[in-house]
N, C-alpha and C. Protein backbone atom coordinates (compact mmCIF):
# COMPACT_ATOMS: atom_id res chain seq x y z
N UNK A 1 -53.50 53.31 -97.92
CA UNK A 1 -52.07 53.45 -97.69
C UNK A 1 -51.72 53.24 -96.21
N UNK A 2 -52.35 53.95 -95.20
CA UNK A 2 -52.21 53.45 -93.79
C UNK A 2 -52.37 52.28 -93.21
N UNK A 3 -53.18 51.21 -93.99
CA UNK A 3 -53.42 49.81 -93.92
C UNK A 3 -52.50 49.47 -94.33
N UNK A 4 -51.07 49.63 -95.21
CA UNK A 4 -49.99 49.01 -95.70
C UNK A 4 -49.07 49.51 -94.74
N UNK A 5 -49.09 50.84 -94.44
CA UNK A 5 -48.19 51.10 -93.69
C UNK A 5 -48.13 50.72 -91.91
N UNK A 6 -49.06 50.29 -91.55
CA UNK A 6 -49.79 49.25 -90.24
C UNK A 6 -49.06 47.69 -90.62
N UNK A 7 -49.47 46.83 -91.70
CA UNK A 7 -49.00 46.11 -91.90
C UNK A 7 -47.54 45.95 -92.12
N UNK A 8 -46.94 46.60 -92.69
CA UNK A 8 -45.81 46.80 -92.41
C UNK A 8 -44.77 46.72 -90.98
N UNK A 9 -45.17 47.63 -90.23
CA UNK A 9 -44.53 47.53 -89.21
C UNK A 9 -44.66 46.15 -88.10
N UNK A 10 -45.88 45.51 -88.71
CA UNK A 10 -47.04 44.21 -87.77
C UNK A 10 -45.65 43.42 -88.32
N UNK A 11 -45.45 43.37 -90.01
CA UNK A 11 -44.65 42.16 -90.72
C UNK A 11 -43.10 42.77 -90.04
N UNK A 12 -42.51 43.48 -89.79
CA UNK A 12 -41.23 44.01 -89.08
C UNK A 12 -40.90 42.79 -88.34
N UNK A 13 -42.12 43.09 -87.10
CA UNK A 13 -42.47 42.57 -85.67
C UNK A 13 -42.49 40.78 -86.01
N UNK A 14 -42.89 40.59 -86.65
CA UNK A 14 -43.50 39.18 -86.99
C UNK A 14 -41.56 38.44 -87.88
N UNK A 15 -41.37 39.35 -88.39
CA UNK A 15 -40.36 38.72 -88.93
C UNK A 15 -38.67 38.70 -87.67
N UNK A 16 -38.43 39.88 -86.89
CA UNK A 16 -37.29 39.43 -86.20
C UNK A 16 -37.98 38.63 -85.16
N UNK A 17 -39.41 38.29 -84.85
CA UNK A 17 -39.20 37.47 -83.67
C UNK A 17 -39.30 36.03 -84.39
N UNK A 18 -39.93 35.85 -85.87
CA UNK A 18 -39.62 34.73 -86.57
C UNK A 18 -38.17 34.24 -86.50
N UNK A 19 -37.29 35.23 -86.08
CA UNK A 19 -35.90 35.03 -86.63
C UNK A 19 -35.26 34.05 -85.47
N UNK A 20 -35.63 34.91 -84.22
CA UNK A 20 -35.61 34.44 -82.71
C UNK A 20 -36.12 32.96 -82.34
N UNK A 21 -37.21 32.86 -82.97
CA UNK A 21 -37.99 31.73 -82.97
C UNK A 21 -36.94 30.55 -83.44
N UNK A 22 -36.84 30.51 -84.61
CA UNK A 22 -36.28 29.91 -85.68
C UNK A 22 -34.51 29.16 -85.09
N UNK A 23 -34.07 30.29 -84.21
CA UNK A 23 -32.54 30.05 -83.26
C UNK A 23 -33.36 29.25 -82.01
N UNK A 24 -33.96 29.76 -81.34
CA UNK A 24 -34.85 28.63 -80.60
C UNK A 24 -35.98 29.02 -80.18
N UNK A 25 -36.52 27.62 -80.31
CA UNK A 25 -38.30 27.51 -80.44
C UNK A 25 -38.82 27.47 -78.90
N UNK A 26 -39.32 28.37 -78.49
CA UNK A 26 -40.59 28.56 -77.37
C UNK A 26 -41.51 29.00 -77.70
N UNK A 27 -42.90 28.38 -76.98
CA UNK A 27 -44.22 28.60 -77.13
C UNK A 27 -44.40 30.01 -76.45
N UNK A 28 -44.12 30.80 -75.69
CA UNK A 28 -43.95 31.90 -75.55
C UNK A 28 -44.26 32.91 -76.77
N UNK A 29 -42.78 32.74 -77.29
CA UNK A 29 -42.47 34.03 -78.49
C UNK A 29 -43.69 33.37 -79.66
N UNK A 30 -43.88 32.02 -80.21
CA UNK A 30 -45.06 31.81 -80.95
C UNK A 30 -46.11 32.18 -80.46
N UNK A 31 -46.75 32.08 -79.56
CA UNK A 31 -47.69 32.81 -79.14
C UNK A 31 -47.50 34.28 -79.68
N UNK A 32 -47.08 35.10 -79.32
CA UNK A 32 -47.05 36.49 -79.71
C UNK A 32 -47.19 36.56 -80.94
N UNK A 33 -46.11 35.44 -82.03
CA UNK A 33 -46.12 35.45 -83.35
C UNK A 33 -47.46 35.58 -83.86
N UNK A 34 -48.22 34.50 -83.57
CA UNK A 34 -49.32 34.04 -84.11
C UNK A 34 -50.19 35.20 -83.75
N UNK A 35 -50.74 35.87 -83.02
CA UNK A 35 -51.62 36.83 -82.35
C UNK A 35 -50.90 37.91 -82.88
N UNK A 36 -49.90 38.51 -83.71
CA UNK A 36 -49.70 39.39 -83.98
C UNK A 36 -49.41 39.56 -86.01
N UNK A 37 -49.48 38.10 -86.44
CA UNK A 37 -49.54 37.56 -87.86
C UNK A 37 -51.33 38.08 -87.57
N UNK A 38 -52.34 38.00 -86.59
CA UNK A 38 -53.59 37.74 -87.28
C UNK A 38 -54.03 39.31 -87.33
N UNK A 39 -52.77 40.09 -86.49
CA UNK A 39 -53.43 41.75 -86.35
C UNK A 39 -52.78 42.50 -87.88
N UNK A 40 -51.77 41.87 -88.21
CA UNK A 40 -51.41 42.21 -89.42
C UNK A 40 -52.05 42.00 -90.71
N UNK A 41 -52.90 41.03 -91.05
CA UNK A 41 -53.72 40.34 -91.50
C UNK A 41 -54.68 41.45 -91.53
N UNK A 42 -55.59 41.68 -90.15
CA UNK A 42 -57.04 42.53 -89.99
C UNK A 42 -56.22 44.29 -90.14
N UNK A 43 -55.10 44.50 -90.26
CA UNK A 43 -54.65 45.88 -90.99
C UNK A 43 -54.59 45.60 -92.13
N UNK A 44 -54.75 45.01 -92.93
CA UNK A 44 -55.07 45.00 -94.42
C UNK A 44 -56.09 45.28 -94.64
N UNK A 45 -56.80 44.97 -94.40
CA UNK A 45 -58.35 44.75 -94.27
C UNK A 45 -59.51 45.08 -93.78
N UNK A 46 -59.04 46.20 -92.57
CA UNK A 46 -60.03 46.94 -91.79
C UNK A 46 -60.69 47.68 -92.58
N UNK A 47 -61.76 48.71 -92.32
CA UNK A 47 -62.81 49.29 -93.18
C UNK A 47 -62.38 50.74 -92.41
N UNK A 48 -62.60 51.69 -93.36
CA UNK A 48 -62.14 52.89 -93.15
C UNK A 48 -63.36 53.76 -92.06
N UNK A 49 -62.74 54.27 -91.26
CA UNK A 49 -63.54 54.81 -90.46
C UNK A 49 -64.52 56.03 -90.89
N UNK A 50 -65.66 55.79 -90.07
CA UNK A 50 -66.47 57.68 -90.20
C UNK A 50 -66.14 58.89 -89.90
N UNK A 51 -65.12 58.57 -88.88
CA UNK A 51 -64.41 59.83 -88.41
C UNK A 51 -63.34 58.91 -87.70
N UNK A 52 -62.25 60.15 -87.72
CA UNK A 52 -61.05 59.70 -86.39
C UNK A 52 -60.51 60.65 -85.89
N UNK A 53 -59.85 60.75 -84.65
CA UNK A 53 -59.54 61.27 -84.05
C UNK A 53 -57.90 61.98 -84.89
N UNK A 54 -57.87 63.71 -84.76
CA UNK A 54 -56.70 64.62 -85.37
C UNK A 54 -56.03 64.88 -84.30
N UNK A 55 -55.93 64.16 -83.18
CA UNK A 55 -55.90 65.06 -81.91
C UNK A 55 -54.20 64.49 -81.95
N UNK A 56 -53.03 65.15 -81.83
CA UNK A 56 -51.26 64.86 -81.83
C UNK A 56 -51.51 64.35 -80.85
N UNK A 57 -52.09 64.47 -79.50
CA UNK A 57 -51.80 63.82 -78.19
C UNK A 57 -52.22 62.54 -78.63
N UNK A 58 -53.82 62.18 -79.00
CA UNK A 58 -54.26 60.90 -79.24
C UNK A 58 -53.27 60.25 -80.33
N UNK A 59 -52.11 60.27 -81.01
CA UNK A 59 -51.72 60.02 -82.26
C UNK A 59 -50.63 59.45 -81.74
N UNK A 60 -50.11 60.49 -80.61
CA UNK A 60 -48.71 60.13 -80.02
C UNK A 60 -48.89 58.60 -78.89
N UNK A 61 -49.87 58.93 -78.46
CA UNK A 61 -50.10 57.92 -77.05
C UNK A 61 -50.56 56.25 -77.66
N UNK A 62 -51.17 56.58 -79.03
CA UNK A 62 -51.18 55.51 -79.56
C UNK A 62 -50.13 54.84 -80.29
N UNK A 63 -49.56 55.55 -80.74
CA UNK A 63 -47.90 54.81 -81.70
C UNK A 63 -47.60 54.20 -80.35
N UNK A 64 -46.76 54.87 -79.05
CA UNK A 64 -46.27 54.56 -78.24
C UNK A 64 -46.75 53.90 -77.54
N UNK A 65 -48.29 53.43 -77.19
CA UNK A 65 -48.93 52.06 -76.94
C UNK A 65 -48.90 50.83 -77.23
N UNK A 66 -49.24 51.18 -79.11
CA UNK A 66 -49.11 50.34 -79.83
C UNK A 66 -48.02 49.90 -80.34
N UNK A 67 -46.79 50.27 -80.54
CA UNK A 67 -45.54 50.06 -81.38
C UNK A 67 -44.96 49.30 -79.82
N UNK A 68 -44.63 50.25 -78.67
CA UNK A 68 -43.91 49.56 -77.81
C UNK A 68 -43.61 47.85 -77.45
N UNK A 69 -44.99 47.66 -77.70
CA UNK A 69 -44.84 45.94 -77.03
C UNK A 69 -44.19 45.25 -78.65
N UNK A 70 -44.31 45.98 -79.40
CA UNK A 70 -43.53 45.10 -80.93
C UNK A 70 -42.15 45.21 -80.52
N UNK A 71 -41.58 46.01 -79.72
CA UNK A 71 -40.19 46.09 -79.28
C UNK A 71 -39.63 45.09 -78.03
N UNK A 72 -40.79 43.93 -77.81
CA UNK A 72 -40.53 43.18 -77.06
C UNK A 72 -39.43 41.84 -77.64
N UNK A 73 -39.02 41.15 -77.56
CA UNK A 73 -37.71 40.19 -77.65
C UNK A 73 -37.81 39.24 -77.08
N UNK A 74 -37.89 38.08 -77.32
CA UNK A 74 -37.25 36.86 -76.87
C UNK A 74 -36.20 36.72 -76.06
N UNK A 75 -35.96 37.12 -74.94
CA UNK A 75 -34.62 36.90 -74.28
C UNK A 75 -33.72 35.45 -74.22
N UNK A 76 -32.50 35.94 -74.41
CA UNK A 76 -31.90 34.62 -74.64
C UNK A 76 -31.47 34.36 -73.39
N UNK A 77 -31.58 32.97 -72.67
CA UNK A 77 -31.56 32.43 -71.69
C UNK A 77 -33.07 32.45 -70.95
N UNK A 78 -34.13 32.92 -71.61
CA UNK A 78 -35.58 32.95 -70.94
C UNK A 78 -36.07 31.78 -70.48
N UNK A 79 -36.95 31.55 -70.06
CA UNK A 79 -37.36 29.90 -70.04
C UNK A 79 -38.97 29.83 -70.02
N UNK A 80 -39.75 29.12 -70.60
CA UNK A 80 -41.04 28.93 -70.84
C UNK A 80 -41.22 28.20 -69.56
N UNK A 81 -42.81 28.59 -68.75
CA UNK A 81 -43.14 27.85 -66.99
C UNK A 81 -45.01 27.26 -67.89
N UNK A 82 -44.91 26.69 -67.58
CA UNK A 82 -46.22 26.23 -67.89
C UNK A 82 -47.15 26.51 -67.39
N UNK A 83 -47.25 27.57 -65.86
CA UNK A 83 -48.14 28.19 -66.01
C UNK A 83 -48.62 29.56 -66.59
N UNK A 84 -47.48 30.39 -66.89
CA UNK A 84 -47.18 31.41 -67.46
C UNK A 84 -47.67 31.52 -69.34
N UNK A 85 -47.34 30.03 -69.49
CA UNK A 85 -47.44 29.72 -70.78
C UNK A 85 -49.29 29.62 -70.81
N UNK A 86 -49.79 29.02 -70.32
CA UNK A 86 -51.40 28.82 -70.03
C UNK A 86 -51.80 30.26 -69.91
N UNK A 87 -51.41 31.34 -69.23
CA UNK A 87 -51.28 32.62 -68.36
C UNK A 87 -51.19 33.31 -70.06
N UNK A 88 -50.86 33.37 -70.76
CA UNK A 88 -49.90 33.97 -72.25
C UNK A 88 -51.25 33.18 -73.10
N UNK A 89 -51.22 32.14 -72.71
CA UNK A 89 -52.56 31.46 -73.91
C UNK A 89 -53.81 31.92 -73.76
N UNK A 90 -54.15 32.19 -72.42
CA UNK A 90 -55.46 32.66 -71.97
C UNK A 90 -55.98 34.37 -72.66
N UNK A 91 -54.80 34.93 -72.68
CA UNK A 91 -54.72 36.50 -72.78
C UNK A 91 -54.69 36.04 -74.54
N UNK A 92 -53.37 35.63 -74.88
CA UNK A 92 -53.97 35.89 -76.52
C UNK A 92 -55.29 35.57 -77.22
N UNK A 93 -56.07 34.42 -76.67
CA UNK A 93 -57.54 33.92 -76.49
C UNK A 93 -58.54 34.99 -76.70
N UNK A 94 -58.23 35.73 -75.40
CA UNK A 94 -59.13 37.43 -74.86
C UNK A 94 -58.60 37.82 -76.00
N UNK A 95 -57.32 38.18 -76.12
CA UNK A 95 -57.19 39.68 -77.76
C UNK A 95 -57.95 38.71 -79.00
N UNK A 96 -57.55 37.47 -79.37
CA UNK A 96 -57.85 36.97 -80.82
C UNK A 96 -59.46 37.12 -80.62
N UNK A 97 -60.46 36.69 -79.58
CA UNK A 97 -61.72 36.81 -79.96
C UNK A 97 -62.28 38.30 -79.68
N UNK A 98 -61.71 39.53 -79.09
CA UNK A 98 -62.15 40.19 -79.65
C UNK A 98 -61.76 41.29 -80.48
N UNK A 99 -60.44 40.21 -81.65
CA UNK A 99 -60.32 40.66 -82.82
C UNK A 99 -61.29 40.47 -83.67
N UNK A 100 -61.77 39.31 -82.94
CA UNK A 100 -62.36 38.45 -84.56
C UNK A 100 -64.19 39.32 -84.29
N UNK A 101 -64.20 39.65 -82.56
CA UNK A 101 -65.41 40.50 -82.78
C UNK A 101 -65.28 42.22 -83.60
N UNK A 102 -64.07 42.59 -83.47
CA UNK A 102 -63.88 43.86 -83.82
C UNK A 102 -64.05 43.58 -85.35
N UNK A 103 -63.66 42.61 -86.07
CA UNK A 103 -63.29 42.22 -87.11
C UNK A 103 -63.05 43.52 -88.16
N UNK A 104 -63.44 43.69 -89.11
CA UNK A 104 -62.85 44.91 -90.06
C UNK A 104 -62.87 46.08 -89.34
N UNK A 105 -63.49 46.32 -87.91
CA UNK A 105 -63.56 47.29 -87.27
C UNK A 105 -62.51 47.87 -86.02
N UNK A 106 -61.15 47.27 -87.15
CA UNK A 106 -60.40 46.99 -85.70
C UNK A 106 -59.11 48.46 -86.74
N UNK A 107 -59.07 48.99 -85.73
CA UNK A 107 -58.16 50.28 -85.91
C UNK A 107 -57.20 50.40 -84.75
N UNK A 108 -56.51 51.75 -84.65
CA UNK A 108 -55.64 52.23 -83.81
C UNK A 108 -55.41 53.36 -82.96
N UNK A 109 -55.65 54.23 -83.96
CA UNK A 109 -56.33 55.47 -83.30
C UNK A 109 -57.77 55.97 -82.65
N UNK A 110 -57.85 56.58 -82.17
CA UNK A 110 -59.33 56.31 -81.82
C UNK A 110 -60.27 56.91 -83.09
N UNK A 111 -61.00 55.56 -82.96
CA UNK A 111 -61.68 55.98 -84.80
C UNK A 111 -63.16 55.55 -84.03
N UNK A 112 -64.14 56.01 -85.15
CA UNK A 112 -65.75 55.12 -85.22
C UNK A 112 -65.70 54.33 -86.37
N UNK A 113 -65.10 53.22 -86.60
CA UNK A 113 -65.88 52.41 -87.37
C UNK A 113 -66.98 51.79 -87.23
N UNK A 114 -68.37 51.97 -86.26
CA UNK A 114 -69.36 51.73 -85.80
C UNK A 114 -69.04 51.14 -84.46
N UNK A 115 -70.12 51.23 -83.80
CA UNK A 115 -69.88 50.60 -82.61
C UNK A 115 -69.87 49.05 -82.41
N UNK A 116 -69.15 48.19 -81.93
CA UNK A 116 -69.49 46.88 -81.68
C UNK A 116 -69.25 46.96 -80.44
N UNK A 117 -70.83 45.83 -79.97
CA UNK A 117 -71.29 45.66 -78.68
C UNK A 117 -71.38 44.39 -78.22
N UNK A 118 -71.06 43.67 -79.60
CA UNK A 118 -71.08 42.09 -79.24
C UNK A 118 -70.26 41.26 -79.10
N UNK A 119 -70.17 40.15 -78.80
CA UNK A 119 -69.14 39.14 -79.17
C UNK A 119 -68.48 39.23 -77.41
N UNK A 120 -67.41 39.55 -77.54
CA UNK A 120 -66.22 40.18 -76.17
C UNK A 120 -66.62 41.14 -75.66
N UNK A 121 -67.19 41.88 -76.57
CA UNK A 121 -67.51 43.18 -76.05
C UNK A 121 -68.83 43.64 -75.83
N UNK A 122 -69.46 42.52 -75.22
CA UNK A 122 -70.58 42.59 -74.68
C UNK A 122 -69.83 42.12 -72.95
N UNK A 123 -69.18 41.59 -72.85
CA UNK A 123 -68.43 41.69 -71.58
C UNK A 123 -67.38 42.45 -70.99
N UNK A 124 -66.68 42.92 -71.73
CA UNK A 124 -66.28 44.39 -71.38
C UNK A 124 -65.99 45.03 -72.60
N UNK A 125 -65.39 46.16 -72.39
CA UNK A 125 -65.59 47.48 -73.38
C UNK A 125 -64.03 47.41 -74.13
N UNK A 126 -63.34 46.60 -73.26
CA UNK A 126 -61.68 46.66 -74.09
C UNK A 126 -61.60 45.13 -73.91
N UNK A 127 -61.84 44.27 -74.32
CA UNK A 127 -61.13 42.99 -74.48
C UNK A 127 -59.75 42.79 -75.02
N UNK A 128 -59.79 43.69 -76.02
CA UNK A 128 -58.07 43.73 -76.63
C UNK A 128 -57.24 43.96 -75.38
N UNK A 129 -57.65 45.19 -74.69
CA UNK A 129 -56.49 45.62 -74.01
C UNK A 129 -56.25 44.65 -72.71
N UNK A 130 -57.27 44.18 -72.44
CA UNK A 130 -57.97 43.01 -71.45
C UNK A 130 -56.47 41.93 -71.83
N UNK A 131 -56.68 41.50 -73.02
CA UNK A 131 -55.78 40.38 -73.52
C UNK A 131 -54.64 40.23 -73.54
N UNK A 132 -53.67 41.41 -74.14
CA UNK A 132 -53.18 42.12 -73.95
C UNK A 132 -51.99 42.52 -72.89
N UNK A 133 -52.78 42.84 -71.41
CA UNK A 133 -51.97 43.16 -70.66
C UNK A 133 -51.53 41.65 -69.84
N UNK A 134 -52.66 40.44 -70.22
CA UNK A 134 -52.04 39.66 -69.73
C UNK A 134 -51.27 38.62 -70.76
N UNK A 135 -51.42 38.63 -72.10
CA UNK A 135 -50.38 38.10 -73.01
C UNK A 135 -48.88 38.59 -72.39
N UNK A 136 -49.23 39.85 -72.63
CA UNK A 136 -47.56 40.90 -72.78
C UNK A 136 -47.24 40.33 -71.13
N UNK A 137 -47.58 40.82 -70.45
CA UNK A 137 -47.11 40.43 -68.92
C UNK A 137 -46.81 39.18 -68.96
N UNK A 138 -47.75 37.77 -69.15
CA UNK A 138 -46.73 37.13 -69.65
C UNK A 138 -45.71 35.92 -69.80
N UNK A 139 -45.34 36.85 -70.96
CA UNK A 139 -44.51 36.98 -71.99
C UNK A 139 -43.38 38.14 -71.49
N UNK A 140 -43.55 38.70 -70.70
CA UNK A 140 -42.48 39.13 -70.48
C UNK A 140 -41.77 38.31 -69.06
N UNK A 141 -42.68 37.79 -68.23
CA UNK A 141 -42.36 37.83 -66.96
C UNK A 141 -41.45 35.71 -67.48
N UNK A 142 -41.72 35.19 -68.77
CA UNK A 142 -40.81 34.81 -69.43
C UNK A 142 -39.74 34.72 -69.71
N UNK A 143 -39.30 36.16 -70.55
CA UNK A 143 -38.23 36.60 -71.31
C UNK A 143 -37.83 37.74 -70.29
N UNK A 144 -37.52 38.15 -69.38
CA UNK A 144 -37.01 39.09 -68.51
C UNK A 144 -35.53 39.38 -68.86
N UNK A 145 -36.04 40.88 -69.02
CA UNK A 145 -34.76 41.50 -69.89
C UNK A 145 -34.72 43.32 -69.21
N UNK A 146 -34.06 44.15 -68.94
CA UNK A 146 -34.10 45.34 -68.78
C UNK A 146 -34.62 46.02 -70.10
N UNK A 147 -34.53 45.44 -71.28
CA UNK A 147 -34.94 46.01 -72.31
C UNK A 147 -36.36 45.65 -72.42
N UNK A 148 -36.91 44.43 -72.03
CA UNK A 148 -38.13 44.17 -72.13
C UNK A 148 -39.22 44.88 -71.20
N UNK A 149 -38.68 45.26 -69.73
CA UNK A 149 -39.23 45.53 -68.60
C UNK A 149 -39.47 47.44 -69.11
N UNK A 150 -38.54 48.11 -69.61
CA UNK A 150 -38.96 49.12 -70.09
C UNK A 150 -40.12 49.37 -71.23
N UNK A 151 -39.87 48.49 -72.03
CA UNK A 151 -41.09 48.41 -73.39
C UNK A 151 -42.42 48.10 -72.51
N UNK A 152 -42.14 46.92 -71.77
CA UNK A 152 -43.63 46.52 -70.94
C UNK A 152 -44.29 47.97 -70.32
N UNK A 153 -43.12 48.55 -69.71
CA UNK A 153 -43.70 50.09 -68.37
C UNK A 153 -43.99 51.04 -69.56
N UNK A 154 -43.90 51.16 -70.44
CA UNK A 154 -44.21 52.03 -71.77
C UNK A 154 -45.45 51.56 -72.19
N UNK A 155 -45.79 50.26 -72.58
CA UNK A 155 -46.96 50.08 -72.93
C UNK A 155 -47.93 49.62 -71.96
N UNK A 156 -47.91 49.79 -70.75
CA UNK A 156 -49.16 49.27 -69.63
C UNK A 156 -49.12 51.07 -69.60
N UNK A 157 -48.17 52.04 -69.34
CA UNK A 157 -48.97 53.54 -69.20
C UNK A 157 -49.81 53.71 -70.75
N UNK A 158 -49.15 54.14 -71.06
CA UNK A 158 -49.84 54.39 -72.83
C UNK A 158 -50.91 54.25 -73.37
N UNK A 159 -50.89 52.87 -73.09
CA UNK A 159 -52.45 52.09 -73.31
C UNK A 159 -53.68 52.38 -72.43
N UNK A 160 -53.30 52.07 -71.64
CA UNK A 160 -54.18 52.50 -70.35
C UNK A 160 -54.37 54.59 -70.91
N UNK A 161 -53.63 55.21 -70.62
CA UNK A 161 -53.98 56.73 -72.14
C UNK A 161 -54.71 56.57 -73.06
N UNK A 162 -54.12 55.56 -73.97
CA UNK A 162 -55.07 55.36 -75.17
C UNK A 162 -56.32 55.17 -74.95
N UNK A 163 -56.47 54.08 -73.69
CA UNK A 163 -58.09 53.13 -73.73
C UNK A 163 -59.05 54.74 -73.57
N UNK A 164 -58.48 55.57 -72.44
CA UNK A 164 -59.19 56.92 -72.03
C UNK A 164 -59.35 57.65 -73.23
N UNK A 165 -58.51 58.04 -73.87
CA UNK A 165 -58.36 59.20 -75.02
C UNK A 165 -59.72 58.24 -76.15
N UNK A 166 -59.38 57.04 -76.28
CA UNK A 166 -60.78 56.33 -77.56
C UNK A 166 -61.72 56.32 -76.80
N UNK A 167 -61.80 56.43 -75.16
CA UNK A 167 -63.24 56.25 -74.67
C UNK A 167 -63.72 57.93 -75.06
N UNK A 168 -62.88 58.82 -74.71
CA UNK A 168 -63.46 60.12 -74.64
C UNK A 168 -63.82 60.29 -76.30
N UNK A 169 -63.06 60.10 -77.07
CA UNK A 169 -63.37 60.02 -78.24
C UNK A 169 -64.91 59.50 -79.08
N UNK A 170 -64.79 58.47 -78.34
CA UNK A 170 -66.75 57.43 -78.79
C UNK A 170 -67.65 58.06 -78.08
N UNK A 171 -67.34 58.89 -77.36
CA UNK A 171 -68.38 58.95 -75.95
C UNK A 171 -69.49 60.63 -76.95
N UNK A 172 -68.84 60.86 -77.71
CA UNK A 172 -69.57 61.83 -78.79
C UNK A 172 -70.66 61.51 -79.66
N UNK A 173 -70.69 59.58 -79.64
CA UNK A 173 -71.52 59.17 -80.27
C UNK A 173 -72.39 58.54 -79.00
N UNK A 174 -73.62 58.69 -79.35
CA UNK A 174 -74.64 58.48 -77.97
C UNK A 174 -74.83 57.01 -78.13
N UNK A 175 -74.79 55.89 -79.18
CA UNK A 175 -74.87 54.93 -78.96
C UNK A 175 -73.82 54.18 -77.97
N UNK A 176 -72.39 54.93 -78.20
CA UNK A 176 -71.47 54.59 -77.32
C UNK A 176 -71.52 54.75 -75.97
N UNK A 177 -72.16 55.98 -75.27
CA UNK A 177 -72.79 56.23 -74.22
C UNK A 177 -73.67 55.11 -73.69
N UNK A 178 -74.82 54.89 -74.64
CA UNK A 178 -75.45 53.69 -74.01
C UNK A 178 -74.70 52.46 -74.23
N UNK A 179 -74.12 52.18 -74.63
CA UNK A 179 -72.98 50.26 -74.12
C UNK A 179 -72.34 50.92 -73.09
N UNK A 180 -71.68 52.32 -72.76
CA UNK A 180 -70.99 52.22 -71.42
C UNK A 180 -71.58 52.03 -70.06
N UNK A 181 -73.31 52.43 -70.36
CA UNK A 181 -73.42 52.28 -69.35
C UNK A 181 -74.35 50.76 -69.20
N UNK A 182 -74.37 49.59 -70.36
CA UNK A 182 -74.36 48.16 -70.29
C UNK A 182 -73.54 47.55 -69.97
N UNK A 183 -72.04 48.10 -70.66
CA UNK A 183 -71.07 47.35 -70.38
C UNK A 183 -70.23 48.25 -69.12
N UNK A 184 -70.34 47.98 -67.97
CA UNK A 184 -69.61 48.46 -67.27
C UNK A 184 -68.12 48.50 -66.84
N UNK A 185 -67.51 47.07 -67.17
CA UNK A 185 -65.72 47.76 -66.68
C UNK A 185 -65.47 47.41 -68.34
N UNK A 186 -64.24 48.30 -68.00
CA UNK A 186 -63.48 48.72 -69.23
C UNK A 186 -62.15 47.58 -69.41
N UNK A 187 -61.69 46.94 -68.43
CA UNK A 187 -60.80 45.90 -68.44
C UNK A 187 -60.82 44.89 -67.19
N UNK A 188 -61.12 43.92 -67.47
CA UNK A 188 -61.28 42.85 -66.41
C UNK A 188 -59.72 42.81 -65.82
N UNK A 189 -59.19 43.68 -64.27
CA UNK A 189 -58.28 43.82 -63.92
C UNK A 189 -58.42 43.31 -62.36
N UNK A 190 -58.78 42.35 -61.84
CA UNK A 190 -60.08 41.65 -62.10
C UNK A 190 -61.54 42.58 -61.59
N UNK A 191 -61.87 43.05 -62.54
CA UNK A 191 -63.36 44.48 -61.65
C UNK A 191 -63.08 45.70 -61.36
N UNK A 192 -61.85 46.01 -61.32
CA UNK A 192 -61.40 46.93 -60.80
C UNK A 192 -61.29 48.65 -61.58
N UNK A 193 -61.43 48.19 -63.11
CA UNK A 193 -61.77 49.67 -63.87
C UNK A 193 -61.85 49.17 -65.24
């Protein structure tokens, strides 16, 4: 039921910026489309975890991580820069491959669906969020909107919460302990944490 109700909100997201799209077409807002059609997709389909995290703080910091950047928009009058657009391609690149490494193991809350150490995440420990902050950035720095610039400052704190709250969370399982200390940064910002 939480896999429908994930998908759900993914198909929300996917459908008003389809709408946006559809009034006018930038590679921008498709980008997002597409990278956020394939997370809706792997919420159908993920595999139920061994444990997850009950914790309201971890529950809250993740909706508001995760939901915020779906509240992002196409601004009308935005304009697509071609390097920004390359900048937006590169980052959805980073999230799609290590979706496709997370693959059924890809959740929201901080869960164990086993550890994966490979793929992306044999080079750092968050590739999603890696991807992510430079899709959404952007994609926003794109579509510049007061409405967008708040959703963005909502989801760069949050997330950056979340990444801590799922690290403290795995760090109970000792295999997770040993990739942290293989994989050393947690987001290529560039090296910096």
């Amino acid at each position: 039921m939480s896999n429908l109700a994930l998908a759900f909100c993914y198909f929300f997201f996917v459908t008003v910026n389809l709408i946006v799209l559809l009034t006018e077409f930038r590679y921008s807002i498709l980008l997002l489309l597409i990278f956020n059609t394939a997370i809706l997709i792997l919420a159908i389909i993920r595999r139920t975890p061994n444990i997850f995290s009950v914790s309201p703080y971890d529950w809250v910091i993740t909706m508001i991580g995760t939901f915020s950047p779906l509240l992002l928009i196409g601004a009308e009058g935005g304009s697509d820069s071609y390097v920004l657009i390359a900048l937006q391609s590169f980052g959805v690149l980073i999230s799609f491959a290590g979706l496709m490494s997370l693959n059924r193991s890809f959740g929201l809350v901080p869960a164990n669906r086993g550890i994966v150490s490979t793929g992306m995440y044999s080079i750092v420990r968050h590739p999603l969020y890696t991807g992510y902050i430079i899709s959404i950035s952007s994609f926003v720095l794109q579509n510049l909107s007061l409405h967008n610039a708040i959703f963005f400052t909502l989801f760069v704190a949050f997330e950056s919460l979340r990444l801590l709250a799922e690290e403290r969370f795995l760090s109970q399982d000792a295999e997770y302990v040993e990739y942290m200390k293989k994989t050393r940064w947690r987001v290529v910002l560039p090296f910096i944490w």
